[in-house]
PDB file of N, CA and C in Angstrom:
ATOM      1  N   UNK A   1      -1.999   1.654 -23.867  1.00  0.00           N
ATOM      2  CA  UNK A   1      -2.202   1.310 -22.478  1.00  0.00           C
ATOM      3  C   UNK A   1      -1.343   2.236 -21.613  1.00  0.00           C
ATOM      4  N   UNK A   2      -2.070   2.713 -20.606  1.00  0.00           N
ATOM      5  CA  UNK A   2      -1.368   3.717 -19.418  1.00  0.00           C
ATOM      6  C   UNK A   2      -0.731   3.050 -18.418  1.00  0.00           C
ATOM      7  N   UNK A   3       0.615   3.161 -18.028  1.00  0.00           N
ATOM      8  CA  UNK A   3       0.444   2.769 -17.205  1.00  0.00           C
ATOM      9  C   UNK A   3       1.512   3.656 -15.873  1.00  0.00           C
ATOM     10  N   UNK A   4       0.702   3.493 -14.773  1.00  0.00           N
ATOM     11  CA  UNK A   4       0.937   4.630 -13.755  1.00  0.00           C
ATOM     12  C   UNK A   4       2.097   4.529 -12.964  1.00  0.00           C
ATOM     13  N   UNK A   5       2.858   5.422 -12.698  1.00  0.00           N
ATOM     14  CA  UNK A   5       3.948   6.262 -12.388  1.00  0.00           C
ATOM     15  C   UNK A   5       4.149   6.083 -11.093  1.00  0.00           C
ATOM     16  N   UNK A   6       2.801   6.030  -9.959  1.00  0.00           N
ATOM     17  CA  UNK A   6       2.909   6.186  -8.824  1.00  0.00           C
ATOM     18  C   UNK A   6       3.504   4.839  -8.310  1.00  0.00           C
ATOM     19  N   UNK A   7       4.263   4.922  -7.322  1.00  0.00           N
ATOM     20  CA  UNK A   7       4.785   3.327  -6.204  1.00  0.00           C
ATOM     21  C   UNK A   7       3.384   3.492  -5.123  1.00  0.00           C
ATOM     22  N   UNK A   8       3.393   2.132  -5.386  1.00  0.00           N
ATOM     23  CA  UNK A   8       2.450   1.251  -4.542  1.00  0.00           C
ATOM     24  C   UNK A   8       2.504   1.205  -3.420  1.00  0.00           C
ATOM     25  N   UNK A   9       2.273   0.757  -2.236  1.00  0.00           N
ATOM     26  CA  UNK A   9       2.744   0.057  -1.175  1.00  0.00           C
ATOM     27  C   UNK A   9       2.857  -1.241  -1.102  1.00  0.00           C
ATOM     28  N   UNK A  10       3.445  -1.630  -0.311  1.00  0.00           N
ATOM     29  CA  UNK A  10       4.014  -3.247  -0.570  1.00  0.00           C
ATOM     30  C   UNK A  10       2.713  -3.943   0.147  1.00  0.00           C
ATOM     31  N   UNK A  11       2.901  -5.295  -0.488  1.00  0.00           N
ATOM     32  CA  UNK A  11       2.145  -5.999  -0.102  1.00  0.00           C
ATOM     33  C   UNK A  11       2.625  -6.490   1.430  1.00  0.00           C
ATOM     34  N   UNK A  12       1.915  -7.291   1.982  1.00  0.00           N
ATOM     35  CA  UNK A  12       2.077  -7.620   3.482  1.00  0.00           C
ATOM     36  C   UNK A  12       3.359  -8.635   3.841  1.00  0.00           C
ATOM     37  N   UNK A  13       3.553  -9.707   2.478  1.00  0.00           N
ATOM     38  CA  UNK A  13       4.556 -10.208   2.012  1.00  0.00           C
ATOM     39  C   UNK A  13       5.796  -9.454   1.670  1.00  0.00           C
ATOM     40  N   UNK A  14       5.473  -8.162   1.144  1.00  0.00           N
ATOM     41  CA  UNK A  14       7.078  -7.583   0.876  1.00  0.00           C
ATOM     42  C   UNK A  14       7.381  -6.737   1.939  1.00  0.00           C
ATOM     43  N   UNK A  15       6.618  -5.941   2.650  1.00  0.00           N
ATOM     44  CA  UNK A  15       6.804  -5.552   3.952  1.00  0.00           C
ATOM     45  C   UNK A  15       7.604  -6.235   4.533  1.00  0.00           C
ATOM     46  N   UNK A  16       7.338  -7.143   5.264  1.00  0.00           N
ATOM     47  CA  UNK A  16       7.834  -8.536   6.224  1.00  0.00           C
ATOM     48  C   UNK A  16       9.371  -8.593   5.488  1.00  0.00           C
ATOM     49  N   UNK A  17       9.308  -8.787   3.958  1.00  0.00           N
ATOM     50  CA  UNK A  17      10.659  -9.067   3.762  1.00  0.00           C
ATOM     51  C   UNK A  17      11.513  -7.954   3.714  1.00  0.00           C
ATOM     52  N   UNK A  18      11.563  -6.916   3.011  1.00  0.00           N
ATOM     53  CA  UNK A  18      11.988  -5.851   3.423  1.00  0.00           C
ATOM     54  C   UNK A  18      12.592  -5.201   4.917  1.00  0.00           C
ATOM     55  N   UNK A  19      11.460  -5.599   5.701  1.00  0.00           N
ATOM     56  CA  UNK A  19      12.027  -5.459   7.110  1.00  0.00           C
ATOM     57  C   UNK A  19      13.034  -6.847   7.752  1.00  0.00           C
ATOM     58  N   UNK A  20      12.767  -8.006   7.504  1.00  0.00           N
ATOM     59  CA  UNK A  20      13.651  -9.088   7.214  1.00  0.00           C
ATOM     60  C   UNK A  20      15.354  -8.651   6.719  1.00  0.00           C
ATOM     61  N   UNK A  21      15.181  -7.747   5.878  1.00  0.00           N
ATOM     62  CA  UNK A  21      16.532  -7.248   5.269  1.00  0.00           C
ATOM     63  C   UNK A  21      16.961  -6.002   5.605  1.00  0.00           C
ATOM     64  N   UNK A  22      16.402  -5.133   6.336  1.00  0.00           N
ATOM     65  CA  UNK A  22      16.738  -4.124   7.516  1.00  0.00           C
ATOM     66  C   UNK A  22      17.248  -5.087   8.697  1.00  0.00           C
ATOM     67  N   UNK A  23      17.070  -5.396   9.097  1.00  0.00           N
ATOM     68  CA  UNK A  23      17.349  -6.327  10.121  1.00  0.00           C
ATOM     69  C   UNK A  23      18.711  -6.868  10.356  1.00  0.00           C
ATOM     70  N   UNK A  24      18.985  -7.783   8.972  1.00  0.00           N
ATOM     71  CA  UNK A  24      20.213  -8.639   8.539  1.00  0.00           C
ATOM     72  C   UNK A  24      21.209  -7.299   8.386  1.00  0.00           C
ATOM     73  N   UNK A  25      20.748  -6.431   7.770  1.00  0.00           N
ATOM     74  CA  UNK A  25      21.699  -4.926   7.709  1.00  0.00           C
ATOM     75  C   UNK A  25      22.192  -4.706   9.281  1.00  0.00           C
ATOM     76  N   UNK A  26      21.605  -4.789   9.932  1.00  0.00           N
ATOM     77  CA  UNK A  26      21.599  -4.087  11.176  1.00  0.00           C
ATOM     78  C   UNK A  26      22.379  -4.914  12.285  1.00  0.00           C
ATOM     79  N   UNK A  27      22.258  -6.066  11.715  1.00  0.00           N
ATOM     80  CA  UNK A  27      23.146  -6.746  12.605  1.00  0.00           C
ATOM     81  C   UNK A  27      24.229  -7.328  11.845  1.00  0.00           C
ATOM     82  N   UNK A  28      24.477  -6.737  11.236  1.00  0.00           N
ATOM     83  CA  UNK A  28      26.084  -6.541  10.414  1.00  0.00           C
ATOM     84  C   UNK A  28      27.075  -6.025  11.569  1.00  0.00           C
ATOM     85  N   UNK A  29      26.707  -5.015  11.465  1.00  0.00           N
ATOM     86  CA  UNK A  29      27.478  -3.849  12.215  1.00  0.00           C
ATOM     87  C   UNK A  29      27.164  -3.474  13.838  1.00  0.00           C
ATOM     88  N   UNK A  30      28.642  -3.697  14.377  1.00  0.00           N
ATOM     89  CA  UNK A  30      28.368  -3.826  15.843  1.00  0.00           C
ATOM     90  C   UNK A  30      27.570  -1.866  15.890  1.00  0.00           C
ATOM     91  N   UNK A  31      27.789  -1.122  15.494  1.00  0.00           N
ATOM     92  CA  UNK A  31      27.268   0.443  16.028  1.00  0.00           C
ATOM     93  C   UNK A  31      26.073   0.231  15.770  1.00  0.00           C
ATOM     94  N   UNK A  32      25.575  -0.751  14.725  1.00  0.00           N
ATOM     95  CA  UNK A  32      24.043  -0.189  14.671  1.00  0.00           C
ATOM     96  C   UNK A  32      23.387  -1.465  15.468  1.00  0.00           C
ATOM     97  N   UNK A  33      24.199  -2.078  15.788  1.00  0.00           N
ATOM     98  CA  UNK A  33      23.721  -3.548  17.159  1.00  0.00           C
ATOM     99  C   UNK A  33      23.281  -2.363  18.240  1.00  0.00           C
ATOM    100  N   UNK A  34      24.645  -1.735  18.150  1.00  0.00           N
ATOM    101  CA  UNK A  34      24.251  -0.965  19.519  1.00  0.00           C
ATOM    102  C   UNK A  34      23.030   0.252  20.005  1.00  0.00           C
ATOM    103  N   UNK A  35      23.168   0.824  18.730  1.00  0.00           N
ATOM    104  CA  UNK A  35      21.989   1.638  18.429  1.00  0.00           C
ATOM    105  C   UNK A  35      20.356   1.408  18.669  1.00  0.00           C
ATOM    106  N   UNK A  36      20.167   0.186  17.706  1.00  0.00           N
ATOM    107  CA  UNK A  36      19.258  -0.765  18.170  1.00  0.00           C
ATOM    108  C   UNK A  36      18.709  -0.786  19.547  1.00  0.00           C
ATOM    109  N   UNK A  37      19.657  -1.504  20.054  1.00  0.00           N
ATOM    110  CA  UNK A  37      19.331  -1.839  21.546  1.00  0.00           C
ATOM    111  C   UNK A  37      18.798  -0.331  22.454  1.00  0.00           C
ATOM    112  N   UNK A  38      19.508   0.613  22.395  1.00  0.00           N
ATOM    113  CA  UNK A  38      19.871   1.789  22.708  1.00  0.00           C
ATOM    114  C   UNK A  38      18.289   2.467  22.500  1.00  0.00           C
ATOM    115  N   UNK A  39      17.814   2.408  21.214  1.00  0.00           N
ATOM    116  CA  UNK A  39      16.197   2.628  20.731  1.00  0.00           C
ATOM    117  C   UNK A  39      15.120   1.765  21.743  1.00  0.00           C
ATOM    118  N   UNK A  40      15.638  -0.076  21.615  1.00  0.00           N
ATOM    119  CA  UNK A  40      14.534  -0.043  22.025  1.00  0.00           C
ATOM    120  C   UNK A  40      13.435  -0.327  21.283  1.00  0.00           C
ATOM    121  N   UNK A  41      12.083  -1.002  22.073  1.00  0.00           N
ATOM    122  CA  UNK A  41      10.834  -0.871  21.294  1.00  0.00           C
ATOM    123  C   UNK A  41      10.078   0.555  21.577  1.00  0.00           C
ATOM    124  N   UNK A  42      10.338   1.315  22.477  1.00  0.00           N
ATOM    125  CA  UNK A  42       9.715   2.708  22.744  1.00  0.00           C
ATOM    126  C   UNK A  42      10.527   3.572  21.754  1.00  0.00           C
ATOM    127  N   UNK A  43      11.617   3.746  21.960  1.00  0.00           N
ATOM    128  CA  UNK A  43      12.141   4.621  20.450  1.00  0.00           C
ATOM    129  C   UNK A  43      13.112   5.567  21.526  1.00  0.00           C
ATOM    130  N   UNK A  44      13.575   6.663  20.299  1.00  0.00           N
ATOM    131  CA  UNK A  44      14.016   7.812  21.401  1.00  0.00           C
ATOM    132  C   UNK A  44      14.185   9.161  20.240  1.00  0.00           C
ATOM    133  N   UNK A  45      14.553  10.254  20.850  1.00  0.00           N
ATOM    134  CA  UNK A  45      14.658  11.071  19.959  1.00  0.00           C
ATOM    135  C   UNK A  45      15.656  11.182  19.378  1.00  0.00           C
ATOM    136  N   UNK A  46      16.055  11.803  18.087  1.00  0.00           N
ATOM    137  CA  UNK A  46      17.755  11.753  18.275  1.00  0.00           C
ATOM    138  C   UNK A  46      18.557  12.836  19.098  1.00  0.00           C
ATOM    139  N   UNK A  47      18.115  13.830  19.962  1.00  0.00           N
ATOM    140  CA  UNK A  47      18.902  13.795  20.928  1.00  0.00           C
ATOM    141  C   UNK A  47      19.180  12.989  21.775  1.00  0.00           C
ATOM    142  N   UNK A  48      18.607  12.358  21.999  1.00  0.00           N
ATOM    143  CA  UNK A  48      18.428  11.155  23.511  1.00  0.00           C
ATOM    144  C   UNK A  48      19.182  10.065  22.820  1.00  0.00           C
ATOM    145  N   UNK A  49      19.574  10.011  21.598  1.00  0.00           N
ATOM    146  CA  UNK A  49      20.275   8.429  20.895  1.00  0.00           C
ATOM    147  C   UNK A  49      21.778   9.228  20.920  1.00  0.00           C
ATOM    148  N   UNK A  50      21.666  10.544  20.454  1.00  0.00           N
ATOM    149  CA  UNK A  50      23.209  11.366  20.599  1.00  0.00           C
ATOM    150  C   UNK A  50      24.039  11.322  21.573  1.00  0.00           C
ATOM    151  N   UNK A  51      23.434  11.363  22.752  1.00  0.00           N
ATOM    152  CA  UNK A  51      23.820  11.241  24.156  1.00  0.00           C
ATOM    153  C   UNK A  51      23.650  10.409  24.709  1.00  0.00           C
ATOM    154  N   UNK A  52      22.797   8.800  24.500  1.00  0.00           N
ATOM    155  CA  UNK A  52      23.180   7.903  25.147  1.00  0.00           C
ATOM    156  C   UNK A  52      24.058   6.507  24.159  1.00  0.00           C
ATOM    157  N   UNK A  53      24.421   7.092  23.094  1.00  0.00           N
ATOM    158  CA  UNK A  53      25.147   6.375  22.133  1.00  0.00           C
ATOM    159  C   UNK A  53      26.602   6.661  22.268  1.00  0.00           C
ATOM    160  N   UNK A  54      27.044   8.340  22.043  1.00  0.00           N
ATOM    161  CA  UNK A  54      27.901   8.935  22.181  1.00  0.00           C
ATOM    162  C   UNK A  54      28.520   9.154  20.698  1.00  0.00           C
ATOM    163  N   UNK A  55      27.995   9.042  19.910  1.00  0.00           N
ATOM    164  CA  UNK A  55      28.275   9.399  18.684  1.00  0.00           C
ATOM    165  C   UNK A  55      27.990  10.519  18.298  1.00  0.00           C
ATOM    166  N   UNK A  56      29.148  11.248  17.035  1.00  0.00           N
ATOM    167  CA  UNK A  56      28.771  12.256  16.726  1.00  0.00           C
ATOM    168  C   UNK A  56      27.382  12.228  15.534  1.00  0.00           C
ATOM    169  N   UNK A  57      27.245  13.119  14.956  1.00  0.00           N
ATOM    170  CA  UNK A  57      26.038  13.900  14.170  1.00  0.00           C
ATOM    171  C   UNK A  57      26.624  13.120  12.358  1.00  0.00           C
ATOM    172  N   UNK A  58      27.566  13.186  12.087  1.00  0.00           N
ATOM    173  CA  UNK A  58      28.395  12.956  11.006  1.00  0.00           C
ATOM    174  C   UNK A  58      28.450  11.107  11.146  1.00  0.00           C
ATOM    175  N   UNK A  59      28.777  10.306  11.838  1.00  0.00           N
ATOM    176  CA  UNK A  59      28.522   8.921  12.004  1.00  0.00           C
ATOM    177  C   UNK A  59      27.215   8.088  11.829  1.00  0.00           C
ATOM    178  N   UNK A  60      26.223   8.736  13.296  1.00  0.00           N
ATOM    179  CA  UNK A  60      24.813   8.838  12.934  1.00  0.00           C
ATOM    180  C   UNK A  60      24.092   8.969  11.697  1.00  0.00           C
ATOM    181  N   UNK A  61      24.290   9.943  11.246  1.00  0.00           N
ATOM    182  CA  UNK A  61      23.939  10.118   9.708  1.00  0.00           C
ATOM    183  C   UNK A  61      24.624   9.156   8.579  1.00  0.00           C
ATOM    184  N   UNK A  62      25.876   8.856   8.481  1.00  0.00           N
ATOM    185  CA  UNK A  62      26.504   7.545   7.854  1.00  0.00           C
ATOM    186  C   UNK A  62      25.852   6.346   8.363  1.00  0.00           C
ATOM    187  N   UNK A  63      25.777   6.215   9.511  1.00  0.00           N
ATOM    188  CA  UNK A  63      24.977   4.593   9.618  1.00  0.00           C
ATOM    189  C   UNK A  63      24.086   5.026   9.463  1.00  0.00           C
ATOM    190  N   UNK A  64      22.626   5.580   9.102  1.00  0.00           N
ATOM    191  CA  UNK A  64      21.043   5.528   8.717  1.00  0.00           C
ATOM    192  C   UNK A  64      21.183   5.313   7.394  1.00  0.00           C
ATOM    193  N   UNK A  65      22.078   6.531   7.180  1.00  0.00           N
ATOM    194  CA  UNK A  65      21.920   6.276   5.306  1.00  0.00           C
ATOM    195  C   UNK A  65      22.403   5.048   4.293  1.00  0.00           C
ATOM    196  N   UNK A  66      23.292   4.322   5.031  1.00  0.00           N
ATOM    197  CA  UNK A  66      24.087   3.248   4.436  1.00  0.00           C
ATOM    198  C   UNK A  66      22.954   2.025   5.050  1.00  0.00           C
ATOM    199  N   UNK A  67      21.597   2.197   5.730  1.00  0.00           N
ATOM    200  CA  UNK A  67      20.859   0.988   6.115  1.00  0.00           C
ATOM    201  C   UNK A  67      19.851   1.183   4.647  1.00  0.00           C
TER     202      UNK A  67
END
């Protein structure tokens, strides 16, 4: 029996939870509270999050990767 290598996409159920647990991550930490807010439901670029956050390039990159 074969069985395949490739990842799936989540079901509509693990989606939801997954993002459920981005979430709880995110509001751990007051910088990425702030970040958050800062995004928004429209978004921004990361220049526009660089400069209205005030964080450097080296932080930014530590909080995405540690979510």
């Amino acid at each position: 029996m074969l069985i395949s290598k490739t990842k799936k996409e989540p079901t509509e159920g693990e989606a939801v939870k997954l993002e459920h647990m981005m979430m709880e991550k995110i509001s751990v930490s007051p910088e990425r509270r702030k970040l958050l807010r800062i995004v928004g439901i429209f978004g921004k670029t990361e220049e526009q999050l660089k400069e209205e956050s005030g964080l450097n390039d080296f932080f930014l990159s530590f909080i995405w990767i540690s979510c």
